[in-house]
Protein backbone atom coordinates (compact mmCIF):
# COMPACT_ATOMS: atom_id res chain seq x y z
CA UNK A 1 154.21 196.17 123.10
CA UNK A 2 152.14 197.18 119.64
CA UNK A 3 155.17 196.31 118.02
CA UNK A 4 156.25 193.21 119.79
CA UNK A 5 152.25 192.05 118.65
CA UNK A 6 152.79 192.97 114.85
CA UNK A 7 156.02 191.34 114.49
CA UNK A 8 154.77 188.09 116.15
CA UNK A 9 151.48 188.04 113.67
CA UNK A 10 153.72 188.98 110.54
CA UNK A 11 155.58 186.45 111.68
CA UNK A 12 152.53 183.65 112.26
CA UNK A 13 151.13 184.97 108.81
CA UNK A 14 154.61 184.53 107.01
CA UNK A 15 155.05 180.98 107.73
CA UNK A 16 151.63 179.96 107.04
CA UNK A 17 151.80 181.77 103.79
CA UNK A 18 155.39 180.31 103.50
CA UNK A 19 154.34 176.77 103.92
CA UNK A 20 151.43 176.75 102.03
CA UNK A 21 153.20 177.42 99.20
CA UNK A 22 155.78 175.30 99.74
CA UNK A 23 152.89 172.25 100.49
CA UNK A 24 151.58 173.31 96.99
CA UNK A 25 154.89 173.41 95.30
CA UNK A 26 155.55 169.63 96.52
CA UNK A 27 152.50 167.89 95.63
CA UNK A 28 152.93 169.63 92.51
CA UNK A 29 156.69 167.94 91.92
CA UNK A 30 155.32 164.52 93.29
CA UNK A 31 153.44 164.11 90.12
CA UNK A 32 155.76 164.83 87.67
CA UNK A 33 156.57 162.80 85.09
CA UNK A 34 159.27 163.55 82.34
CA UNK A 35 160.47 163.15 78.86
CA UNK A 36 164.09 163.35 77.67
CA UNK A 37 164.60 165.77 74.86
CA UNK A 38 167.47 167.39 72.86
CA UNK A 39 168.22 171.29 73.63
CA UNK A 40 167.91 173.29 70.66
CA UNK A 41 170.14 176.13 70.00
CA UNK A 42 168.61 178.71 71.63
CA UNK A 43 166.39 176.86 74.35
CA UNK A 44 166.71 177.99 77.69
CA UNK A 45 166.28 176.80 80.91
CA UNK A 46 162.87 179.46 80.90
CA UNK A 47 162.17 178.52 77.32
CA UNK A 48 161.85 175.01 77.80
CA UNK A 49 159.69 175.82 81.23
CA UNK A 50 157.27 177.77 79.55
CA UNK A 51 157.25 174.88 76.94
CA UNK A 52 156.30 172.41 79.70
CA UNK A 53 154.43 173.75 82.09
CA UNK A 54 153.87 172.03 85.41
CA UNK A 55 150.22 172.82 87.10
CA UNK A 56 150.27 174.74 90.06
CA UNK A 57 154.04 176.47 89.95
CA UNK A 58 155.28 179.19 88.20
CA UNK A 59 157.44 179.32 84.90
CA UNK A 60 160.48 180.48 87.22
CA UNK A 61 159.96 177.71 89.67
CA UNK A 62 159.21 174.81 86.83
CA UNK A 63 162.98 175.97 85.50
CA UNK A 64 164.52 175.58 89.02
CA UNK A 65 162.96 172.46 89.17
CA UNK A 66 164.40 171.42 85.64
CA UNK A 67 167.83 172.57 86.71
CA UNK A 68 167.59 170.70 90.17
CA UNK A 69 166.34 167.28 88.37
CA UNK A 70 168.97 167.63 85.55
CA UNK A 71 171.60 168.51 88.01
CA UNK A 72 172.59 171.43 86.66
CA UNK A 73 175.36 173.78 87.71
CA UNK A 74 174.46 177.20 86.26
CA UNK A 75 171.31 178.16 83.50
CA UNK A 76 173.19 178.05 80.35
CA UNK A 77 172.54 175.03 78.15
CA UNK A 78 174.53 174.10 75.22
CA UNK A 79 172.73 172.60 72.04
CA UNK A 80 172.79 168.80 71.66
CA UNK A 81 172.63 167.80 75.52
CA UNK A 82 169.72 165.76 76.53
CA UNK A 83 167.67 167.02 79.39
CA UNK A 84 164.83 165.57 81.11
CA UNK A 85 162.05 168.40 81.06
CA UNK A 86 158.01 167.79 82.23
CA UNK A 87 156.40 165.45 79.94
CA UNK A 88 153.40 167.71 78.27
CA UNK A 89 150.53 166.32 79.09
């Protein structure tokens, strides 16, 4: 029974938890606005997050969201493409 009780408030806990973060990651992406820009050789998908920074998420999630927005297949970027990154505010 103890153990029917702790997996039901683990449970409770890890979807509040879960969506709160989730709520915070979205009204974080809502704002965003972007600016096109050249890769370099040498940028990165995490190079170019920590370069533009969006409040509230992490450098890993502000490179998924590049990848997602660019429509990108896999991480590696090749020099010369344009990609639409955060605009720096």
């Amino acid at each position: 029974m103890a153990v029917a009780v702790a997996l039901t408030l683990f449970f409770v806990i890890s979807t509040s938890v879960f969506s709160a973060r989730h709520a915070a990651y979205a009204d974080s992406v809502a704002n965003v606005t972007y600016e096109t820009i050249r890769v370099q050789s040498g940028d990165s998908l995490w190079s170019l997050a920590e370069e533009h920074p969006i409040d509230g998420l992490s450098t890993q999630e502000t490179s998924d969201m590049i990848r997602s927005v660019n429509h990108l297949e896999h991480g590696s970027l090749d020099a010369g493409v344009n990609l639409k990154v955060p605009a720096r505010s």
